[in-house]
Protein backbone atom coordinates (compact mmCIF):
# COMPACT_ATOMS: atom_id res chain seq x y z
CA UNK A 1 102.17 90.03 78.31
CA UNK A 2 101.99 93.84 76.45
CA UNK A 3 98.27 92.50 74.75
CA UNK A 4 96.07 93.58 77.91
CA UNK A 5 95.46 97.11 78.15
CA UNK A 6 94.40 99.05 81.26
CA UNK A 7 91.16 99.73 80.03
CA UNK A 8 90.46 95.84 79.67
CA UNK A 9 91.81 95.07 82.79
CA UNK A 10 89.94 97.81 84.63
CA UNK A 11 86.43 96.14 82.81
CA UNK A 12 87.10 92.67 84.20
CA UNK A 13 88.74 93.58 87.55
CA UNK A 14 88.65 96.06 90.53
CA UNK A 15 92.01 96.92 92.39
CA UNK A 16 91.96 98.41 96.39
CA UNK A 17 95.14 99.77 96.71
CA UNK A 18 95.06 99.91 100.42
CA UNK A 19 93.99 95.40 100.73
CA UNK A 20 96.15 94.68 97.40
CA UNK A 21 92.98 92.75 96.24
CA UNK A 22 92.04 92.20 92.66
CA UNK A 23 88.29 91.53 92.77
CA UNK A 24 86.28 90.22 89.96
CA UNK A 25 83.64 92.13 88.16
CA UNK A 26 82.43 90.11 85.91
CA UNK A 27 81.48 85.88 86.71
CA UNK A 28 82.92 83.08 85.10
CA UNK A 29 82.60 80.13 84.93
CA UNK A 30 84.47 78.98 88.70
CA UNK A 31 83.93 83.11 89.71
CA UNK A 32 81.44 85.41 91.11
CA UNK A 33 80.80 89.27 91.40
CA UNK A 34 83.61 90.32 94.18
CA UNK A 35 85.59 87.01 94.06
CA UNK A 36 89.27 87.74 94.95
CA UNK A 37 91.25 87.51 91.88
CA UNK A 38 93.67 84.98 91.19
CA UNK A 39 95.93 82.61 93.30
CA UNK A 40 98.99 82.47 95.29
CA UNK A 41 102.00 80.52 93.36
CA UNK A 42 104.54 78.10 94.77
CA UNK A 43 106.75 81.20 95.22
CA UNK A 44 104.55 83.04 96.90
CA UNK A 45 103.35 85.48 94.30
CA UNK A 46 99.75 85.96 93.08
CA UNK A 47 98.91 85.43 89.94
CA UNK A 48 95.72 86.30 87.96
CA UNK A 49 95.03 85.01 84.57
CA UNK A 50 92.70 87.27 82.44
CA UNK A 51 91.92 86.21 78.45
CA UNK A 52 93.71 82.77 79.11
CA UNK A 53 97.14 85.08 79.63
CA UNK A 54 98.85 84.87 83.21
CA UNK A 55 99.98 87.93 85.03
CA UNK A 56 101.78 88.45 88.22
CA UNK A 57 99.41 90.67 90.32
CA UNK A 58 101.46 92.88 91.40
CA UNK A 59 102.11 93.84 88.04
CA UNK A 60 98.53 94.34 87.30
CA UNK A 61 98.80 96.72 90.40
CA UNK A 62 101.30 98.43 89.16
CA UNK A 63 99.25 98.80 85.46
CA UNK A 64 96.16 99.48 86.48
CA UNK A 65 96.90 102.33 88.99
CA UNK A 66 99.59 103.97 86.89
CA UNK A 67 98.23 103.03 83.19
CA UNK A 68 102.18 102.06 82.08
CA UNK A 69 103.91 98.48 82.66
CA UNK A 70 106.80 98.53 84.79
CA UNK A 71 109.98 99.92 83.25
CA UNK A 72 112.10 98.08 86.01
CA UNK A 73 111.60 95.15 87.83
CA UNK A 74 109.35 95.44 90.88
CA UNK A 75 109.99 94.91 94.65
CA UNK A 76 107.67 93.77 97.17
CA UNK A 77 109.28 96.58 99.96
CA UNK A 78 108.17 93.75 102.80
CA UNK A 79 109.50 90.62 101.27
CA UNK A 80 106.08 89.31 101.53
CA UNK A 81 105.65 88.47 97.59
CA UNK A 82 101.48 87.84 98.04
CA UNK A 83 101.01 91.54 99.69
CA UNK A 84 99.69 93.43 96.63
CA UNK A 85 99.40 96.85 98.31
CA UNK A 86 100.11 99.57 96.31
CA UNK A 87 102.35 101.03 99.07
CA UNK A 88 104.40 97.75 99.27
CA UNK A 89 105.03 97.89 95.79
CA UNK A 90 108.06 99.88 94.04
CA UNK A 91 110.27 99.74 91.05
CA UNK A 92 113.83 98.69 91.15
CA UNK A 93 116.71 97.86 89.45
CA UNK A 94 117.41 93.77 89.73
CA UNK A 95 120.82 94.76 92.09
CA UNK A 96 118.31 97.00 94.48
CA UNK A 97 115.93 94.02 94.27
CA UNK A 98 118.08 91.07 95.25
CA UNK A 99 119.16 93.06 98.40
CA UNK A 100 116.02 92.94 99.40
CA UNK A 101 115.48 89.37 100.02
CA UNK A 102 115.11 87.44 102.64
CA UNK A 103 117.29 85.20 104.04
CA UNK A 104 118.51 81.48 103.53
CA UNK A 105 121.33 80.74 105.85
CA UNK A 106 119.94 78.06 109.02
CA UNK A 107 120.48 80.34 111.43
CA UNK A 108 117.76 83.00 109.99
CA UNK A 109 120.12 85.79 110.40
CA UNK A 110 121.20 87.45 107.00
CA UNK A 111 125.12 88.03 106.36
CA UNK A 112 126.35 85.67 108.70
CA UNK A 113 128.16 82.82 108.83
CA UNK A 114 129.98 80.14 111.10
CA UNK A 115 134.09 79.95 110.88
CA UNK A 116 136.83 78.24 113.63
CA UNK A 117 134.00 78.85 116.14
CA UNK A 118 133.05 82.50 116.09
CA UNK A 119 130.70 84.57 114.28
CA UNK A 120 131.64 86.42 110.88
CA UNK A 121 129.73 88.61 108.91
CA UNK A 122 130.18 90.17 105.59
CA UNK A 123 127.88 92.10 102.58
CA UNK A 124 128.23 91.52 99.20
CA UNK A 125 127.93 95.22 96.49
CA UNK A 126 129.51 96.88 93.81
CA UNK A 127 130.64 92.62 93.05
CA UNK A 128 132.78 92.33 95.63
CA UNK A 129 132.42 91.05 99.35
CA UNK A 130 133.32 92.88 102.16
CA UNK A 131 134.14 91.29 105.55
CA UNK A 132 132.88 93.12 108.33
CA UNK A 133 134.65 91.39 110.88
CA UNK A 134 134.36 88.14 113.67
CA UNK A 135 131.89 88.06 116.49
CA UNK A 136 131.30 85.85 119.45
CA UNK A 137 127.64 86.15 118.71
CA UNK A 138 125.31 85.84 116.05
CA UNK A 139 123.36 88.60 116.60
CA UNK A 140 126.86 91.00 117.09
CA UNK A 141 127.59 89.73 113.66
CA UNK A 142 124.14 90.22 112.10
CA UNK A 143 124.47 94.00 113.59
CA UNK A 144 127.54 95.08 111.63
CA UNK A 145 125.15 93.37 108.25
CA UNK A 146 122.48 95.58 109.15
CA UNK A 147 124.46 98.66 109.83
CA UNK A 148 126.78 98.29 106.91
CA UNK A 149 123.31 97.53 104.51
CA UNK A 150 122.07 100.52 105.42
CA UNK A 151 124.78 102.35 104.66
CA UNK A 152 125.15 100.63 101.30
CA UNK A 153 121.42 99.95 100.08
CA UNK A 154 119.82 102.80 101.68
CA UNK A 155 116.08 102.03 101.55
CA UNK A 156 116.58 98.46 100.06
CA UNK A 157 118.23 97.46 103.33
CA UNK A 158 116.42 94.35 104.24
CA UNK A 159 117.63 92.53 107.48
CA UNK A 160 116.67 89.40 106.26
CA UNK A 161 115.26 87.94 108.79
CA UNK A 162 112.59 85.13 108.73
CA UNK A 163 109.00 85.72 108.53
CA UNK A 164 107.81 84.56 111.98
């Protein structure tokens, strides 16, 4: 992935930071002038192949507005793995960026579960869990998550709930 350099990437493509569009400059064969780059994946992340080499576009994002590859991984600060925007896009460590995700559980509410009939809630760091204590709601339970995330993950704090 280390072959492209900014300056080839910056002749064949034009970034907006504020859309988080990749737009062609050159055509191609299936591409014209202004074409938005690339296409979404089945994971939900854009990717943009330039030289017969695939990228991750937010990646490219990250290259061609700061000249250097990532050092870390990088986190999409919204969840929303397509949204390209420079301000939605940050470096982080692979702990900072799996707190970030989105939840899984049926009930769309992150760090809750179901036990003898009542609510629980817990939060996983430093490789241990924590239980946080039993609710008669959900949403009581998914409160003491939220609080106790921020407290632990400070600006990776993701509620986890689903995208409506």
């Amino acid at each position: 992935m280390r072959e492209l350099t900014v300056e080839r990437l910056r002749e064949v493509l034009t970034y907006s930071p504020r859309s988080g569009f990749f737009r062609w400059r050159r055509p191609g064969r299936r591409v014209r002038v202004g074409d938005v780059a690339g296409s979404v994946d089945g994971r939900g992340y854009r990717k943009i192949t330039i030289d017969r080499q695939t990228y991750p576009a937010h990646h490219l994002a990250w290259f061609y507005t700061t000249g250097s590859w990532p050092s870390q991984q990088l986190d999409h600060r919204n969840g929303d793995r397509a949204d390209d925007r420079l301000a939605n896009i940050r470096e982080a460590t692979r702990q900072e960026n799996d707190r970030n995700r989105r939840c899984v559980n049926r009930w769309g509410l992150k760090g809750i579960y179901r036990q003898h009939g009542r609510w629980c809630s817990r939060i996983k760091f430093g490789g241990r869990s924590m239980h946080l204590g039993m609710f008669d709601t959900a949403e009581e339970a998914h409160a003491a998550y939220c609080a106790a995330a921020r407290e632990h993950f400070g600006q990776f704090a993701c509620d986890g709930n689903r995208a409506a």
